[in-house]
N, C-alpha and C. Protein backbone atom coordinates (compact mmCIF):
# COMPACT_ATOMS: atom_id res chain seq x y z
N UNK A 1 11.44 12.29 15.64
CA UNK A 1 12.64 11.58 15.24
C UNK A 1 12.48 11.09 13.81
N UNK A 2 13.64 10.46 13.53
CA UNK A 2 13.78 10.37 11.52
C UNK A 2 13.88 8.49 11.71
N UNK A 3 13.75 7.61 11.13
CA UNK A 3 13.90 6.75 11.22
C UNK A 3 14.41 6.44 9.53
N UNK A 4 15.66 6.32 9.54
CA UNK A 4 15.98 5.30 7.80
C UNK A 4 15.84 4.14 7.63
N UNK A 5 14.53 3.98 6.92
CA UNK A 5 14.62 2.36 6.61
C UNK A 5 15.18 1.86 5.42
N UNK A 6 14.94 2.50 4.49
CA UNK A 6 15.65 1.89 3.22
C UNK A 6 16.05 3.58 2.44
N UNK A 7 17.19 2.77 1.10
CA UNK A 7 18.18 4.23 0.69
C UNK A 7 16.67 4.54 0.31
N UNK A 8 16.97 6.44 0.35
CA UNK A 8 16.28 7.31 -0.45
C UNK A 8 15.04 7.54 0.17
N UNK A 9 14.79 6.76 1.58
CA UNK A 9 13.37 6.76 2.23
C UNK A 9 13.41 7.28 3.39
N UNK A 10 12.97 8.40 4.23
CA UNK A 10 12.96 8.97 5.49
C UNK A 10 11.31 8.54 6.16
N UNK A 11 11.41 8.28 7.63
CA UNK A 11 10.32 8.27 8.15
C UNK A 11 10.38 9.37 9.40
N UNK A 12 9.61 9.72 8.99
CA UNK A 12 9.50 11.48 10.30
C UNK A 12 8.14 10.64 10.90
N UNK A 13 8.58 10.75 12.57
CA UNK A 13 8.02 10.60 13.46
C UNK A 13 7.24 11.90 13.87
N UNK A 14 5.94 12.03 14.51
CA UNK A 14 5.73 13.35 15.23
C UNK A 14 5.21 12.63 16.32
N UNK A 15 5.84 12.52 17.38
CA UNK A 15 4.84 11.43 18.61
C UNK A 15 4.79 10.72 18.11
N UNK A 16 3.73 9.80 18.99
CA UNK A 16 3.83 8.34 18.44
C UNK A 16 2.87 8.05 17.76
N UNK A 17 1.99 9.63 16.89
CA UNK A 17 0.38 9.22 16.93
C UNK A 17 0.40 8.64 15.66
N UNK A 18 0.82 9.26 14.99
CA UNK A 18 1.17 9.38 13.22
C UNK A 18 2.68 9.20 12.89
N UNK A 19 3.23 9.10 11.25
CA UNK A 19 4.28 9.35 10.89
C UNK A 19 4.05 9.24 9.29
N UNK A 20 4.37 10.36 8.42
CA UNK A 20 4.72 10.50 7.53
C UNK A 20 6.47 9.79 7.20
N UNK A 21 5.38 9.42 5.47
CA UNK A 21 7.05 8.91 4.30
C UNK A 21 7.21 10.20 3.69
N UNK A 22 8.70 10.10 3.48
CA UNK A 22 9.50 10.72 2.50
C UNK A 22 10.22 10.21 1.12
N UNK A 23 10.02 10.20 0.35
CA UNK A 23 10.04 9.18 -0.89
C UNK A 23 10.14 10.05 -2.24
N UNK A 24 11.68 10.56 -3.07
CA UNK A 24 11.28 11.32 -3.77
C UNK A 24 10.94 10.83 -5.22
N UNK A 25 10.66 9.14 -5.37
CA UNK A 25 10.94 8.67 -6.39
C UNK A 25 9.85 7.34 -6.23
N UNK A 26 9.17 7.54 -5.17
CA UNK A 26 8.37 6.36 -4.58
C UNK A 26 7.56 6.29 -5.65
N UNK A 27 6.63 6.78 -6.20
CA UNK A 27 5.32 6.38 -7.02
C UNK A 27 6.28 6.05 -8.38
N UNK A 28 7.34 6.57 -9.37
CA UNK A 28 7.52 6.05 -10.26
C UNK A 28 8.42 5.22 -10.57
N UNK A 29 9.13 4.49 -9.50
CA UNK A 29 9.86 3.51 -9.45
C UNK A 29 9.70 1.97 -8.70
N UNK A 30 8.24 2.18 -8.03
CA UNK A 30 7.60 0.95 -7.18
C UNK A 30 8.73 0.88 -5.98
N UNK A 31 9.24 2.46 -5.20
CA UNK A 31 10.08 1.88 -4.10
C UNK A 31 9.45 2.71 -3.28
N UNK A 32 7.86 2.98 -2.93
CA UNK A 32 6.79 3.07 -2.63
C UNK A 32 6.53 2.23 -0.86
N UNK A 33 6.98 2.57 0.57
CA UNK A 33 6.74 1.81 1.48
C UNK A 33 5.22 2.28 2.25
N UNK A 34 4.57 0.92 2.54
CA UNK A 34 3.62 0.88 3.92
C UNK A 34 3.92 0.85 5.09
N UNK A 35 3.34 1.86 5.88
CA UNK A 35 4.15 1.92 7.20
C UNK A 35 2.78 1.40 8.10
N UNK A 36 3.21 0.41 8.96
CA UNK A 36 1.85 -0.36 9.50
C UNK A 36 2.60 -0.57 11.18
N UNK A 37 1.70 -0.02 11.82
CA UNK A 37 1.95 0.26 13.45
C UNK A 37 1.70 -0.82 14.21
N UNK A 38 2.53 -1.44 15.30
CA UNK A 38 1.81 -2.15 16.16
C UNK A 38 0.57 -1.52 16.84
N UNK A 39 -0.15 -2.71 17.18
CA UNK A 39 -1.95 -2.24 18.04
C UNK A 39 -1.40 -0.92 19.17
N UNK A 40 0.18 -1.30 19.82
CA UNK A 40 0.64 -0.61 21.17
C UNK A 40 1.43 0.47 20.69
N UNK A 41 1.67 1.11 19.38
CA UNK A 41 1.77 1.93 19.02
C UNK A 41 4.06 2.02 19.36
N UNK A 42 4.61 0.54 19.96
CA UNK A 42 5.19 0.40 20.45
C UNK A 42 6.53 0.27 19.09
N UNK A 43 5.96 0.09 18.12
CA UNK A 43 6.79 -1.06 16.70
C UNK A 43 6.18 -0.23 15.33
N UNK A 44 7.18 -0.28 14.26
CA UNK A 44 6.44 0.32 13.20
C UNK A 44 7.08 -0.60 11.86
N UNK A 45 6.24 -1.25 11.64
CA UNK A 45 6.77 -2.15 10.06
C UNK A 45 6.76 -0.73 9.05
N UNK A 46 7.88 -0.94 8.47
CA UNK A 46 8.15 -0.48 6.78
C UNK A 46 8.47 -1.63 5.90
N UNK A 47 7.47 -1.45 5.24
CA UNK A 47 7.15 -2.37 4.55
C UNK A 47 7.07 -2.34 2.58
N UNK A 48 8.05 -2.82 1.97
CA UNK A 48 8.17 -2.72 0.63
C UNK A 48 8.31 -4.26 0.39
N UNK A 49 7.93 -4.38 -1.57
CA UNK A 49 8.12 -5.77 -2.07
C UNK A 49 9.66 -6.44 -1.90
N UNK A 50 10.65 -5.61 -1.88
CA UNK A 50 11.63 -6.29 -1.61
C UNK A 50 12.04 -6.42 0.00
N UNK A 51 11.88 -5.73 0.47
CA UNK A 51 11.90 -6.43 2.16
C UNK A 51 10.91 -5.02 3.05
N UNK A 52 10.91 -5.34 4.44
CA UNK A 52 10.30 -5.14 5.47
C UNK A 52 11.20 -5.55 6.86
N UNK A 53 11.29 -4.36 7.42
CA UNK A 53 11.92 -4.04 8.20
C UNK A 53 11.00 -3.08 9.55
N UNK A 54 11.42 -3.76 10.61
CA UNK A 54 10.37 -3.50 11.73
C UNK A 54 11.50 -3.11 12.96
N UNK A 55 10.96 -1.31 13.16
CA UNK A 55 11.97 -0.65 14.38
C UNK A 55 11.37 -0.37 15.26
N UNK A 56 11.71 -0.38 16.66
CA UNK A 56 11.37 0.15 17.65
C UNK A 56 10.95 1.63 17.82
N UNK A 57 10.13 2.39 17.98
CA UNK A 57 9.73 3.43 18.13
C UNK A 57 10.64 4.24 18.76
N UNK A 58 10.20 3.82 20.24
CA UNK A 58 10.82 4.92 21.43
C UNK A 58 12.47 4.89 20.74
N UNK A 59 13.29 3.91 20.41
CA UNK A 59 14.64 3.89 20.33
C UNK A 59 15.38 4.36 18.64
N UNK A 60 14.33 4.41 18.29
CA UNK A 60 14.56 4.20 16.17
C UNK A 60 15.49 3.27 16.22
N UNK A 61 15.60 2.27 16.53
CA UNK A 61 16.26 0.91 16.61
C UNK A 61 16.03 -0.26 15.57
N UNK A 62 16.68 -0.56 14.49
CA UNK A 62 16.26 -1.51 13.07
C UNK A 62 15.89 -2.73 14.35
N UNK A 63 15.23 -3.36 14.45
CA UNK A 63 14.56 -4.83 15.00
C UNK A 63 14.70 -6.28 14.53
N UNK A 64 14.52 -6.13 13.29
CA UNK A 64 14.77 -6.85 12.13
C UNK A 64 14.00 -6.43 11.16
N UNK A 65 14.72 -7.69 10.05
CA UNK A 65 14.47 -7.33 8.68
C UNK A 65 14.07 -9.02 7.89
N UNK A 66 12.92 -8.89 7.27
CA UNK A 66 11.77 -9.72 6.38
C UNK A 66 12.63 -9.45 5.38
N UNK A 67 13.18 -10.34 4.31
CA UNK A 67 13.51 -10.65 3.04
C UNK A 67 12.96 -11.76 2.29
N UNK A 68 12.36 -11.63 1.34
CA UNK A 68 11.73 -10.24 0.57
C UNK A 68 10.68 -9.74 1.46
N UNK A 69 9.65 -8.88 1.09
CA UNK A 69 8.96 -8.31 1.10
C UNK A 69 7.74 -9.10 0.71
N UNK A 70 6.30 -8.63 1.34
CA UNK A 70 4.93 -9.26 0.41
C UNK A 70 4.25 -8.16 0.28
N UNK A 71 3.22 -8.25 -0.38
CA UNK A 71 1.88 -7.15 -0.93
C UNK A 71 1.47 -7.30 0.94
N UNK A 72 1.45 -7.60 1.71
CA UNK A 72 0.22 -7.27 3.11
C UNK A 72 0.73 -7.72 3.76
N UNK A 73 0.59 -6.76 5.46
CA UNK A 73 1.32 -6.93 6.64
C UNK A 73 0.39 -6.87 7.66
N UNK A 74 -0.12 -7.18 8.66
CA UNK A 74 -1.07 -6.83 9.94
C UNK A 74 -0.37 -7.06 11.21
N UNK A 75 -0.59 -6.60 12.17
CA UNK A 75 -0.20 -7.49 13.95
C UNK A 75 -1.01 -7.32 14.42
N UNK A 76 -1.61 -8.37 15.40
CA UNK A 76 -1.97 -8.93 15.66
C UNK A 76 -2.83 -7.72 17.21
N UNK A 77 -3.83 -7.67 17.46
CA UNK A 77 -4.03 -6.82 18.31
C UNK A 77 -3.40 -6.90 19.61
N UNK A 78 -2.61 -7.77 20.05
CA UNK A 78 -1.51 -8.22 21.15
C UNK A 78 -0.12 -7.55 20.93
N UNK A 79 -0.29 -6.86 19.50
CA UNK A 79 1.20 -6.86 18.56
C UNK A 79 2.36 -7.78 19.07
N UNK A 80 1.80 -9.21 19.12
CA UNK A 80 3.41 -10.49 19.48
C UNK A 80 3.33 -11.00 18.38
N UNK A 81 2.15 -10.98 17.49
CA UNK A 81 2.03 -11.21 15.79
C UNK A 81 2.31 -10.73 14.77
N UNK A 82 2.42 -11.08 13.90
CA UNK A 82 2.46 -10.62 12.47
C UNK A 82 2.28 -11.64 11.31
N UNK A 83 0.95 -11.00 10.56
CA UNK A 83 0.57 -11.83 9.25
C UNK A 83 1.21 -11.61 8.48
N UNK A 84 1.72 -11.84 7.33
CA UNK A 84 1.68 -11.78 5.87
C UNK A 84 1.29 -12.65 4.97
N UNK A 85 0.72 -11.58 3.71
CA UNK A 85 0.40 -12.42 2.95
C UNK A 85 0.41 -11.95 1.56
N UNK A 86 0.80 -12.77 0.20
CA UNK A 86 1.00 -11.99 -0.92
C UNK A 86 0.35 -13.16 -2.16
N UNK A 87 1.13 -12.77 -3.02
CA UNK A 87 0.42 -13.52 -4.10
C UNK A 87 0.82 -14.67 -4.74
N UNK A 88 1.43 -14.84 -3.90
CA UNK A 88 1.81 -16.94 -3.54
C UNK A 88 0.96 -17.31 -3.18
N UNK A 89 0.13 -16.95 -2.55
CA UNK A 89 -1.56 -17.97 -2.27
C UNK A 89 -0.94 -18.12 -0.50
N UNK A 90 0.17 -18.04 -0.17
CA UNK A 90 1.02 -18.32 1.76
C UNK A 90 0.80 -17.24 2.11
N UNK A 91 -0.15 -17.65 3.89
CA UNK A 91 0.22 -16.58 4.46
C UNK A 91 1.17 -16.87 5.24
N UNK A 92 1.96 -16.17 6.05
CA UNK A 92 2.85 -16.37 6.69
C UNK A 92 2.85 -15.84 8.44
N UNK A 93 2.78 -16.46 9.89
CA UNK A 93 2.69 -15.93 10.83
C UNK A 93 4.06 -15.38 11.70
N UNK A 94 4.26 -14.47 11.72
CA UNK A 94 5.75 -14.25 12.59
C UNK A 94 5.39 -13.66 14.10
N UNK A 95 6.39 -14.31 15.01
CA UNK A 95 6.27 -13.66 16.05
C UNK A 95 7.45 -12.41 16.53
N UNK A 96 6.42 -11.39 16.67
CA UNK A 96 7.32 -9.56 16.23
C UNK A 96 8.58 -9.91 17.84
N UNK A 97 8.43 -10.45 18.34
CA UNK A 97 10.03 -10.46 19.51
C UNK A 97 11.02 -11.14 18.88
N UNK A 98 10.30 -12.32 18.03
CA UNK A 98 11.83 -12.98 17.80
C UNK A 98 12.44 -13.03 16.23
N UNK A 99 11.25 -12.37 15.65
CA UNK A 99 10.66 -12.11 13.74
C UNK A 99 11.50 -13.30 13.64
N UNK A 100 10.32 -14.45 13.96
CA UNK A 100 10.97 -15.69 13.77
C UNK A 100 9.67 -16.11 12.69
N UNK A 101 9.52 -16.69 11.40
CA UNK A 101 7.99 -17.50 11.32
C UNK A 101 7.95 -18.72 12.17
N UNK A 102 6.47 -18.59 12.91
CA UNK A 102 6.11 -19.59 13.33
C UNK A 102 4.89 -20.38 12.91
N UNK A 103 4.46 -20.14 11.64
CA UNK A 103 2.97 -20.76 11.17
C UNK A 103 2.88 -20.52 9.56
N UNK A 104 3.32 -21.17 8.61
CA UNK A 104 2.39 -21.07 6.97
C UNK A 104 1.16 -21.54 6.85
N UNK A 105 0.39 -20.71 6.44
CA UNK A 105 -1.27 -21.06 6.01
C UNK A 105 -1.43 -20.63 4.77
N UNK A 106 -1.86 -21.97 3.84
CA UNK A 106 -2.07 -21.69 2.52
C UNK A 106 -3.35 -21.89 2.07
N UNK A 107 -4.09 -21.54 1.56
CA UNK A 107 -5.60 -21.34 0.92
C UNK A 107 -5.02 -22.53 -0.35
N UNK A 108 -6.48 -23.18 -0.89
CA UNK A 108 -6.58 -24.56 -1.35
C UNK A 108 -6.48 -23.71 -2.72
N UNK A 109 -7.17 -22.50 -3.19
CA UNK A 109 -7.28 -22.59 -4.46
C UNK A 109 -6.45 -20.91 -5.24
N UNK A 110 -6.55 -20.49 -4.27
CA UNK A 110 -5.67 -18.94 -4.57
C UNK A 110 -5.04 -17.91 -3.70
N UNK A 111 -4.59 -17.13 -4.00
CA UNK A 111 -3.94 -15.92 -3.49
C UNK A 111 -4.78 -15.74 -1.97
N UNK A 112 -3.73 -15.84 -1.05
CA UNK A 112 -3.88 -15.15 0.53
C UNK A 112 -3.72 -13.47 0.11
N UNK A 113 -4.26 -13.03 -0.50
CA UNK A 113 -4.16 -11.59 -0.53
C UNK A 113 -4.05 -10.94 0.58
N UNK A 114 -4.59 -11.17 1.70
CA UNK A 114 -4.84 -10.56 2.68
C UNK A 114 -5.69 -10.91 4.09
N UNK A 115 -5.68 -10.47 5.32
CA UNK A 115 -6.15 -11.19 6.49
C UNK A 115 -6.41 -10.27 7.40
N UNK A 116 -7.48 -10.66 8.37
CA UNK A 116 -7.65 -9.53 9.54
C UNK A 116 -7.51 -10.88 10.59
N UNK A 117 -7.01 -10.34 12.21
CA UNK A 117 -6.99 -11.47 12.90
C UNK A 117 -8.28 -10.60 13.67
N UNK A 118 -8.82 -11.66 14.11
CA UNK A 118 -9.77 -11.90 15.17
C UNK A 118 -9.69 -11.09 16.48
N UNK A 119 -10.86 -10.30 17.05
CA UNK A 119 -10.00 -9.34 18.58
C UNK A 119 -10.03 -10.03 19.47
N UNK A 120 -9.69 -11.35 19.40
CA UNK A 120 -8.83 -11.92 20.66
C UNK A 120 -7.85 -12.51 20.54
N UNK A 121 -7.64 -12.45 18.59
CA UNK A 121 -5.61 -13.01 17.63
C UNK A 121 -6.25 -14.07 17.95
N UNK A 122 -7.13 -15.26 18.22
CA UNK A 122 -6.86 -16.61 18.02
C UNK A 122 -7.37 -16.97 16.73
N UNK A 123 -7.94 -16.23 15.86
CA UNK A 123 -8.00 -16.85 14.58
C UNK A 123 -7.92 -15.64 13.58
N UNK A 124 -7.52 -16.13 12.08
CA UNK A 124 -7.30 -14.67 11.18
C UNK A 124 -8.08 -15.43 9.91
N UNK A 125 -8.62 -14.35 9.83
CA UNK A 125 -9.90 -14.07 8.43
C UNK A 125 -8.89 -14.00 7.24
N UNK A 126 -8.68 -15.03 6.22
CA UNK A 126 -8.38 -14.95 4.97
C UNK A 126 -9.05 -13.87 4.11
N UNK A 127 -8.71 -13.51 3.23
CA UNK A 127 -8.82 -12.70 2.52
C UNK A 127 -8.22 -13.38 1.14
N UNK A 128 -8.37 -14.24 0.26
CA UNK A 128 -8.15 -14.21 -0.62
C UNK A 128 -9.13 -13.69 -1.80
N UNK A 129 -8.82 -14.13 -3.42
CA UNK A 129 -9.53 -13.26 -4.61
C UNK A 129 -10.03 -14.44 -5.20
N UNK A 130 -10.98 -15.40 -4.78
CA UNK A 130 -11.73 -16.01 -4.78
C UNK A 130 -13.03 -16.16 -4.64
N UNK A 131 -13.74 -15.16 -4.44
CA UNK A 131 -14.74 -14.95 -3.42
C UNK A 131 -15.53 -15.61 -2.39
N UNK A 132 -14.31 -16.27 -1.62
CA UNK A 132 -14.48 -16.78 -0.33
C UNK A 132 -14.00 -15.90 0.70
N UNK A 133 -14.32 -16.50 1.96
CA UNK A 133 -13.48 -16.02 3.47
C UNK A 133 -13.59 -17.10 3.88
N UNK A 134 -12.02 -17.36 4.09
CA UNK A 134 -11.83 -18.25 5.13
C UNK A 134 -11.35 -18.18 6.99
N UNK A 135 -11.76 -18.98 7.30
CA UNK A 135 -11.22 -18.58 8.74
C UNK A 135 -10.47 -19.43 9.59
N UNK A 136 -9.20 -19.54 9.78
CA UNK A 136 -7.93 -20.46 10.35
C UNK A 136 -8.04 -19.93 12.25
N UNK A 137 -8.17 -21.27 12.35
CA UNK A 137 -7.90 -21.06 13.98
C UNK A 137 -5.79 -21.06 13.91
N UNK A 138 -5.52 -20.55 14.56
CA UNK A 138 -3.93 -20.11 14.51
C UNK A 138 -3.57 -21.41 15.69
N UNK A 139 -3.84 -21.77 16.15
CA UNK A 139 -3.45 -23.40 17.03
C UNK A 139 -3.25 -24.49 16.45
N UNK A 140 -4.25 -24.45 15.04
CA UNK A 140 -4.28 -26.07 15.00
C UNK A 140 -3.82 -26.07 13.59
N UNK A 141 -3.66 -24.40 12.84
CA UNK A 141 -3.46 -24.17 11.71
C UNK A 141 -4.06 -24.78 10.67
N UNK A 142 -5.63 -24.80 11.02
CA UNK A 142 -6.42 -25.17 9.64
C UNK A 142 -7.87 -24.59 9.69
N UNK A 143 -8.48 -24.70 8.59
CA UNK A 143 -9.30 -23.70 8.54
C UNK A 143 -11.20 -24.45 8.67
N UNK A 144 -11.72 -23.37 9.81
CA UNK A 144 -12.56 -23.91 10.56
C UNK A 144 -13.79 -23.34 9.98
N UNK A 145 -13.70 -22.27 9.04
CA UNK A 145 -15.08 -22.22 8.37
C UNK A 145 -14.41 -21.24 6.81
N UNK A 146 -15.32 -21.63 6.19
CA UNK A 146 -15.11 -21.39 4.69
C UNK A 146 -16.28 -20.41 3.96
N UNK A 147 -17.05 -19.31 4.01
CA UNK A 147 -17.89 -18.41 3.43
C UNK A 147 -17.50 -18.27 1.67
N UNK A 148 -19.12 -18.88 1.17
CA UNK A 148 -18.68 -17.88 -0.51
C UNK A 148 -19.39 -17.00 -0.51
N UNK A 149 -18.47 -16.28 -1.16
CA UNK A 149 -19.40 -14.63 -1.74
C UNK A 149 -20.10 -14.86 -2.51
N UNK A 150 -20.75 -13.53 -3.76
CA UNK A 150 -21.29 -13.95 -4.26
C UNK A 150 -20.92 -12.19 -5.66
N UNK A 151 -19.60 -12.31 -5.33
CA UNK A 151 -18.79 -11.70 -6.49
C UNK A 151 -17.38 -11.72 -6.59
N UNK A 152 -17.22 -11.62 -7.44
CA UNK A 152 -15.95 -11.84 -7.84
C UNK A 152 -14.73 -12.18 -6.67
N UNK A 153 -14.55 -10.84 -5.61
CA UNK A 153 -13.98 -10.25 -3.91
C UNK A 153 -14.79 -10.09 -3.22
N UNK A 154 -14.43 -10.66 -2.28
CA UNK A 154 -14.96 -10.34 -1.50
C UNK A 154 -14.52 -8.97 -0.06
N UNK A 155 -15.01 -8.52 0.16
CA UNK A 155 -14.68 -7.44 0.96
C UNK A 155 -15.09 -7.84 2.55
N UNK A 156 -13.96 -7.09 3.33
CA UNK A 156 -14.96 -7.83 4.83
C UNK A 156 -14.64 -6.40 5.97
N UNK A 157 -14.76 -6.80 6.95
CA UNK A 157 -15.21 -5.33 7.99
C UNK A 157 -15.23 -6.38 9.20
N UNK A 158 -14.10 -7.20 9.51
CA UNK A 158 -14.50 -7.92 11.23
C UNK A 158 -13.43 -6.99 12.15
């Protein structure tokens, strides 16, 4: 199936394993989308700086729509989550049934670039360009341990 998320952009489904973009203008105009799957293979964010828009698979059904857009998207291995985070230093938590936000988490000194949640979703690994990691329990929304690197980024693998 074809899914349109935004003008000028096709998403070809083949099953549910994979899916190629279609984009004839994507790399020299920054209208360039990330396509990021729920864990259940059930939901598919398209994802650009000006918005993000999340459809149902089985139905190609628009779900809703994120205005604007950020640099980074994840869900949550439950997929009832969704991080974002960009270069406002906010991450942002949404829950994918009602793409309601239910949680801002902001880092003390820079950019939330980015986050992995935890494989049981109760807490998500900051990723900012600080060379720290931080780590937010998602309950109490504050952050329960703080790692420095010891360059510039830090890189992580949880």
């Amino acid at each position: 199936s074809v899914l349109p998320p935004h003008p000028g952009l096709a998403i070809h489904l083949a099953g549910s394993a994979h899916a190629s973009v279609v984009s004839p203008r994507a790399a020299c105009y920054g209208n360039a989308a990330s396509l990021v799957w729920t864990p259940d293979r059930s939901r598919l964010l398209s994802a650009r700086l000006s918005e993000m828009i999340l459809f149902d698979v089985s139905s190609g059904e628009q779900r809703g729509v994120i205005s604007p857009g950020v640099d980074y998207a994840l869900f949550s291995p439950d997929s009832k989550d969704l991080i974002l985070a960009g270069q406002d230093g906010i991450g942002q938590l949404w829950d994918v049934a009602s793409m309601q936000k239910t949680t801002t988490l902001q880092g003390p000194n820079s950019a939330f670039l980015g986050a992995k949640f935890s494989p049981d979703g109760k807490h998500i690994l900051e990723e900012p360009f600080d060379n720290t990691l931080r780590i937010w329990d998602i309950a109490s929304k504050a952050v329960i341990t703080t790692m420095k690197g010891d360059s510039d980024y830090v890189d992580d693998d949880w």
